[in-house]
Protein backbone atom coordinates (compact mmCIF):
# COMPACT_ATOMS: atom_id res chain seq x y z
CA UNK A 1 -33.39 69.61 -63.93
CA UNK A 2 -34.76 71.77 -60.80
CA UNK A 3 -31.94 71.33 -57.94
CA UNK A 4 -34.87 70.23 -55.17
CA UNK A 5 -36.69 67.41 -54.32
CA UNK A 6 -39.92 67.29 -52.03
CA UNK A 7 -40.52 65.59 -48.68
CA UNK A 8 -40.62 61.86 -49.00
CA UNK A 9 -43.63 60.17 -49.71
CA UNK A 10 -44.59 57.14 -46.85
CA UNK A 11 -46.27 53.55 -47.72
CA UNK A 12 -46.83 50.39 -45.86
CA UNK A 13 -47.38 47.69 -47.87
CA UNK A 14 -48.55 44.49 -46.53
CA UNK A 15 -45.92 41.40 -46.61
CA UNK A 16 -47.72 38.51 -46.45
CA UNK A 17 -44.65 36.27 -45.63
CA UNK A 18 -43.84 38.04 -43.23
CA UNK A 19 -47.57 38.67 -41.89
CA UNK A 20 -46.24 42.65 -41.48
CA UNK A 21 -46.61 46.17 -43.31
CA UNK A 22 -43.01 47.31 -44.23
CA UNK A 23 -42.44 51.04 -44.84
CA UNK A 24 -42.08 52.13 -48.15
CA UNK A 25 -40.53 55.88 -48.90
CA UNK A 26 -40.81 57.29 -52.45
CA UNK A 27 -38.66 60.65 -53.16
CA UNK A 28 -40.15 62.59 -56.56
CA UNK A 29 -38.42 65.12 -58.00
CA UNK A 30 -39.62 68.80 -57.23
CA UNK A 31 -40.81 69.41 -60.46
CA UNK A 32 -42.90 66.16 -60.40
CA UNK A 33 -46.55 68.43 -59.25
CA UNK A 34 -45.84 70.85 -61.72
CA UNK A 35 -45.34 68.74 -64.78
CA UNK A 36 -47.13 65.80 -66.94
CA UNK A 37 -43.57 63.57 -67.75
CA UNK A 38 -43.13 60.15 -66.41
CA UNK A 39 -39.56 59.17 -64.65
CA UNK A 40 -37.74 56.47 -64.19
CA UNK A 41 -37.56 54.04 -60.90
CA UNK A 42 -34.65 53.46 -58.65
CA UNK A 43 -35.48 50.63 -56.02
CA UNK A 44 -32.90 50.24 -52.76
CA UNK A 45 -33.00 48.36 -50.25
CA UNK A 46 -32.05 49.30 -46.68
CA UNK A 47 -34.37 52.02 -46.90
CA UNK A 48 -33.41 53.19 -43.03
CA UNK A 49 -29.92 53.59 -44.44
CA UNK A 50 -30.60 55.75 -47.91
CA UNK A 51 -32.18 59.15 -46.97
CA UNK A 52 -31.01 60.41 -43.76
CA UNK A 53 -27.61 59.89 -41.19
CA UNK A 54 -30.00 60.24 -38.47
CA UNK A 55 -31.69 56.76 -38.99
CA UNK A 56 -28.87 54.67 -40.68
CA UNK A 57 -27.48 51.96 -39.01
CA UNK A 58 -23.87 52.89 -38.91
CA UNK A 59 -24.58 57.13 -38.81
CA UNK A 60 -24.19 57.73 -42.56
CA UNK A 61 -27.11 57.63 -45.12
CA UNK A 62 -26.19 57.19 -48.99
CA UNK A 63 -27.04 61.16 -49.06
CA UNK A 64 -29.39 60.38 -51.84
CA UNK A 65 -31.26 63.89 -51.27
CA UNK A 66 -27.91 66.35 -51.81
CA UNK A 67 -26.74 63.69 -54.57
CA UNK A 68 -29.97 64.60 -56.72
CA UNK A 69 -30.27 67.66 -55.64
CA UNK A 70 -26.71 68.81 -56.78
CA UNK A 71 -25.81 66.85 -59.82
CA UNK A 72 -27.51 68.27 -62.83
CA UNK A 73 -25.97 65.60 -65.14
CA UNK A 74 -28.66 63.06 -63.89
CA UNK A 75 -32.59 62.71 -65.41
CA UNK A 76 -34.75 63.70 -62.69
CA UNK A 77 -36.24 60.25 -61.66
CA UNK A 78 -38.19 58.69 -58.46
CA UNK A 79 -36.22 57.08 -55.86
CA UNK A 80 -38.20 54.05 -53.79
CA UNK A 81 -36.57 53.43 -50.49
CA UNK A 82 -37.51 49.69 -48.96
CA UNK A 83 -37.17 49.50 -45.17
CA UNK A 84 -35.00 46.40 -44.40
CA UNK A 85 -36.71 43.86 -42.00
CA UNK A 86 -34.00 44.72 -38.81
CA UNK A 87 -33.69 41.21 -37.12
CA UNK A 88 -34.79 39.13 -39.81
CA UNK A 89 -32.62 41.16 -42.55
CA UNK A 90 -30.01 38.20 -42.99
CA UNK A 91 -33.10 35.66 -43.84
CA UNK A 92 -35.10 37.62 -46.27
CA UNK A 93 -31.72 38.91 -48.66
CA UNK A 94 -30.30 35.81 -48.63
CA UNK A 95 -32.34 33.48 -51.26
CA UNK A 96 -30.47 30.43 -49.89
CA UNK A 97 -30.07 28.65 -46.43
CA UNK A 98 -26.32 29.27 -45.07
CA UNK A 99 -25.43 27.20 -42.27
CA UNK A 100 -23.31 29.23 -39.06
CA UNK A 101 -21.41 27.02 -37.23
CA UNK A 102 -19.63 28.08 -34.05
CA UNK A 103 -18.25 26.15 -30.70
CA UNK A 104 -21.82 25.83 -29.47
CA UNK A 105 -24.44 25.40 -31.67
CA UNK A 106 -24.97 24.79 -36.03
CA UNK A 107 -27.63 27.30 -36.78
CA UNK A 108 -29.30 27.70 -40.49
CA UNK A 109 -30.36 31.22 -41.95
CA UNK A 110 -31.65 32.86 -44.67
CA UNK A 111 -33.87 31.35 -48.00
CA UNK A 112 -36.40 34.12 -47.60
CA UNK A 113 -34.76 36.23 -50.03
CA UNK A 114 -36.96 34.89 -53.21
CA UNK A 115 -40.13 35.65 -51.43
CA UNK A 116 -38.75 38.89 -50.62
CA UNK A 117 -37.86 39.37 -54.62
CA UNK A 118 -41.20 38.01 -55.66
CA UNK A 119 -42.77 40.83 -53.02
CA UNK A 120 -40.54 43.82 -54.59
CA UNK A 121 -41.69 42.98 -58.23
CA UNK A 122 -45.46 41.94 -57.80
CA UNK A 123 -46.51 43.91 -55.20
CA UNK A 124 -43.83 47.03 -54.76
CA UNK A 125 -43.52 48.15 -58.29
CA UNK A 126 -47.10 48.06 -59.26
CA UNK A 127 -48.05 50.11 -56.31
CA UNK A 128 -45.72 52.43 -57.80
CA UNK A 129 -46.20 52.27 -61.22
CA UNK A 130 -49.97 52.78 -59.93
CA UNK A 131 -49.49 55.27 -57.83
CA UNK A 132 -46.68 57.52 -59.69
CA UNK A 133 -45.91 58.50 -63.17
CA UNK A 134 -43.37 56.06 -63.85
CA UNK A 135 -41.33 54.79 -66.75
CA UNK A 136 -42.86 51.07 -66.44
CA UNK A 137 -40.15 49.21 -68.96
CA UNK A 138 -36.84 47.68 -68.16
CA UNK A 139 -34.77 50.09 -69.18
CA UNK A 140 -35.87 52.74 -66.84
CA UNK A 141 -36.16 50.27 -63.67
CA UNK A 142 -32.79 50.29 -61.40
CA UNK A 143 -32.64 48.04 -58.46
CA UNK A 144 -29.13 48.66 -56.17
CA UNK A 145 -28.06 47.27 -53.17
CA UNK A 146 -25.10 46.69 -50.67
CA UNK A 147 -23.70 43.84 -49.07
CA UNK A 148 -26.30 41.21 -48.25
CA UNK A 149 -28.57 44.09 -50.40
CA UNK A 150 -26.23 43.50 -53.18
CA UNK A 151 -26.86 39.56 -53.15
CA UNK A 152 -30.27 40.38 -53.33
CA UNK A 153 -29.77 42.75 -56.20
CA UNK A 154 -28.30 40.38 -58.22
CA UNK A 155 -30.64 37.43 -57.09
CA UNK A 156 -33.49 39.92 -58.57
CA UNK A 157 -31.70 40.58 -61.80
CA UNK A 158 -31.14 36.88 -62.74
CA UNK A 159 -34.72 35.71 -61.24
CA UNK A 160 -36.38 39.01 -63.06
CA UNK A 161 -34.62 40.03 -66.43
CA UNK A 162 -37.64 41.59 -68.25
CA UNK A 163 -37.89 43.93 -64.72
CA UNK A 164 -34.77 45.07 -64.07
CA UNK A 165 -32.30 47.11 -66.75
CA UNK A 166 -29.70 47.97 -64.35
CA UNK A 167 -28.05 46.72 -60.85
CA UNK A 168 -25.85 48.69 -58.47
CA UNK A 169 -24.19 45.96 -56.52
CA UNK A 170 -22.16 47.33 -53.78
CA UNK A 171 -19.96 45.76 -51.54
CA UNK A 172 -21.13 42.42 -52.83
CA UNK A 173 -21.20 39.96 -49.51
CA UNK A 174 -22.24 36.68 -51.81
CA UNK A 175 -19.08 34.74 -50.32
CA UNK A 176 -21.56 33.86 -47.58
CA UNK A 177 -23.44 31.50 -50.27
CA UNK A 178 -20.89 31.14 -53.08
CA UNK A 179 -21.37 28.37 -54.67
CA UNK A 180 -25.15 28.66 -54.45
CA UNK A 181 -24.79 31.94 -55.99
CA UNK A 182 -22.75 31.23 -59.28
CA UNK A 183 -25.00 28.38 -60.04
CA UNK A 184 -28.07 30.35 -59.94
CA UNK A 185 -26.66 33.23 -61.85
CA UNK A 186 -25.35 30.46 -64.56
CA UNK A 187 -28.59 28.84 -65.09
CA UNK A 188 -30.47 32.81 -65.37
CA UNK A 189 -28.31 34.47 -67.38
CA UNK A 190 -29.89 38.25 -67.26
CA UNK A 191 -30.44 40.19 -70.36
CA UNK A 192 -27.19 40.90 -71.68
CA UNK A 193 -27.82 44.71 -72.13
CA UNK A 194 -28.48 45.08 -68.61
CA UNK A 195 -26.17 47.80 -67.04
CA UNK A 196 -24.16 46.20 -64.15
CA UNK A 197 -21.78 48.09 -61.81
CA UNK A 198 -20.09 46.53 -59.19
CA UNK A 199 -18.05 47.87 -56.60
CA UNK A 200 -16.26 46.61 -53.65
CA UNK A 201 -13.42 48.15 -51.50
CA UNK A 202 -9.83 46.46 -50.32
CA UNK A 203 -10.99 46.11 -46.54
CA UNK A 204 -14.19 45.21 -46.76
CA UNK A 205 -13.85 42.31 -43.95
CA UNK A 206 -14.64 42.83 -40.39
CA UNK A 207 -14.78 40.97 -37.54
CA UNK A 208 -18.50 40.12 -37.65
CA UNK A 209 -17.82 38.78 -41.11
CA UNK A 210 -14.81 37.16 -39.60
CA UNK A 211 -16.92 34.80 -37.54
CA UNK A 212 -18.71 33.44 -40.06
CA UNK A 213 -16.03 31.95 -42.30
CA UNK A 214 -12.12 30.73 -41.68
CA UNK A 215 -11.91 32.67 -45.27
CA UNK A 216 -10.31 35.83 -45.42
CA UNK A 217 -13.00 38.22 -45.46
CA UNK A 218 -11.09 40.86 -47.44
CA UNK A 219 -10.52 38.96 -49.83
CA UNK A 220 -13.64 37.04 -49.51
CA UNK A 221 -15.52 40.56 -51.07
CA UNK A 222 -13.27 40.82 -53.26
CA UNK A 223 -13.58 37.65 -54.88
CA UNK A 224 -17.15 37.53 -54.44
CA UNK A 225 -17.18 40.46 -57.17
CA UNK A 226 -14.70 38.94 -59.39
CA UNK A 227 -16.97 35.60 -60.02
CA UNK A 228 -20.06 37.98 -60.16
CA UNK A 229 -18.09 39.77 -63.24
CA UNK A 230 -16.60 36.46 -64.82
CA UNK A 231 -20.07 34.68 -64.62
CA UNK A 232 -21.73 37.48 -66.40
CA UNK A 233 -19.37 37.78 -69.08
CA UNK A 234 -19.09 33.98 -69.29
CA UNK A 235 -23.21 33.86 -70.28
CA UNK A 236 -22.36 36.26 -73.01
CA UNK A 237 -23.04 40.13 -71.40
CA UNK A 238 -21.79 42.93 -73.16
CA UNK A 239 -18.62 43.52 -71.65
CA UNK A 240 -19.59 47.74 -72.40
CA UNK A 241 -22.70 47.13 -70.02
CA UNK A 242 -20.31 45.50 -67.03
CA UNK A 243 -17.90 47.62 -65.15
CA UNK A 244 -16.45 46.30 -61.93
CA UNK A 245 -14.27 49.12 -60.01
CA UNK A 246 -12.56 47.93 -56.66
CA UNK A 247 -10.94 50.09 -54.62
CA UNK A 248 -7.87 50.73 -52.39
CA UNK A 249 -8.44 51.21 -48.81
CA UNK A 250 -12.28 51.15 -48.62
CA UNK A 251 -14.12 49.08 -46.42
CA UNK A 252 -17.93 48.32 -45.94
CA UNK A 253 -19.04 51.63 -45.09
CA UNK A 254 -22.31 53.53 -46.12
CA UNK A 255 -19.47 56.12 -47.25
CA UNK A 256 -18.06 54.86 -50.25
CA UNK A 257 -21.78 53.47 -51.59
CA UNK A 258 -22.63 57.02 -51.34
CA UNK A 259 -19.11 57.97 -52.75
CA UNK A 260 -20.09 55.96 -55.69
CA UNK A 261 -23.85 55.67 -56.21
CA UNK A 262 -23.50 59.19 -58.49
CA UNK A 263 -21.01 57.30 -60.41
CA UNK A 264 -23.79 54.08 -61.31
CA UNK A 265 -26.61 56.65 -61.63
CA UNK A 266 -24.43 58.27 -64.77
CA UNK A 267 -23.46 54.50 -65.92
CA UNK A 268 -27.11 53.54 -65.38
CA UNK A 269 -28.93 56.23 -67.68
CA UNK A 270 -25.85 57.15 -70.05
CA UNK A 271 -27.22 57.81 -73.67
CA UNK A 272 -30.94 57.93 -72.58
């Protein structure tokens, strides 16, 4: 694999739920002018937060670019950055309605997150697949995601199993629509050879979370991973094509997804 990547390419593709054009960013591999192969797809979410420290949200970017760039174990593949929606981002990843209740006012968010899925797969990934030499099947399309990116993730997986052939869900904040969750992942089991890795830290809670829920939010994470696991193995996925790591003393920190995304990439295209 050639150690560089070019400049990112920019899209704005129309949203018609949201009557907007959301920025699209597509990073090819350097060698992707130069040669005739086809590569494989990574979708993210949070595409402010991916590429670059300057424009993430908390100062740290999933340092996708030195990632790829360094680790010569990895295919060379095409990385598709979606830009989150800013103030609406709650609504559109979260497929169902959660209801906030506080000492003033009961408010109801979220549900868009289906439209939003519907969006990525019929309009997203055929503009890529058009545009780009891609790797159109399954097996070479990754979707990954953190926190409410991660609920969204795994929303797409169960929703789209012929799609997707592996999910990075990080930091999986689910606990916000639990019960909702499970039962939707029950009744759409995904393919059972889709690769799933799921990670989740020890501190994950903080005090925004903390509002939201008399829960504990540490352990709210932590259990929020633990049902995603059980349900999955309970419809009958290969437990080899599963692997849940939580760990000690991380929190909910661009950080440790970048800490781990190399990690999923290798678990994600192992024996292509």
């Amino acid at each position: 694999m050639d150690s560089n990547y070019l400049a990112l390419q920019t899209h704005y593709l129309e949203m018609p739920y949201m009557e907007e054009k959301r920025r699209v960013r597509v990073l090819l591999p350097s060698n992707y002018e130069t040669e005739t192969a086809n590569y494989p797809v990574v979708y993210m979410h949070d595409g402010q937060n991916i590429f670059f420290s300057r424009e993430s949200y908390s100062g740290y970017s999933w340092k996708l670019i030195p990632l790829l760039k360094n680790e010569e174990n990895l295919p060379p593949m095409i990385i598709v950055g979606i830009d989150n929606s800013e103030e609406n981002r709650f609504a559109e990843y979260m497929p169902w309605e959660v209801t906030i209740e506080d000492e003033n006012e009961t408010i109801s968010v979220g549900g868009f997150g289906e439209a939003y899925t519907q969006w990525l797969v019929e309009t997203v990934k055929p503009f890529i697949d058009e545009h780009y030499r891609t790797k159109q099947d399954r097996k070479h399309t990754v979707l990954a995601g953190s926190s409410l990116g991660a609920v969204v993730t795994a929303f797409a997986g169960a929703a789209y199993p012929d799609v997707f052939g592996s999910l990075g869900v990080f930091s999986l904040a689910s606990w916000l629509s639990e019960n909702s969750f499970i039962d939707y992942l029950t009744a759409n089991p995904i393919d059972p050879k889709t690769k799933v890795y799921i990670q989740s830290g020890t501190n994950e809670g903080n005090e925004t979370d903390q509002l939201l829920t008399t829960k504990d939010t540490d352990q709210a994470y932590i259990d929020s991973s633990i049902n995603y696991y059980d349900t999955l193995l309970r419809n009958g996925h290969r437990i080899d094509c599963v692997w849940l790591r939580i760990f000690a003393g991380e929190y909910h920190f661009e950080k440790y997804w970048a800490d781990h995304f190399g990690e999923f990439l290798a678990f994600a295209f192992d024996k292509e």
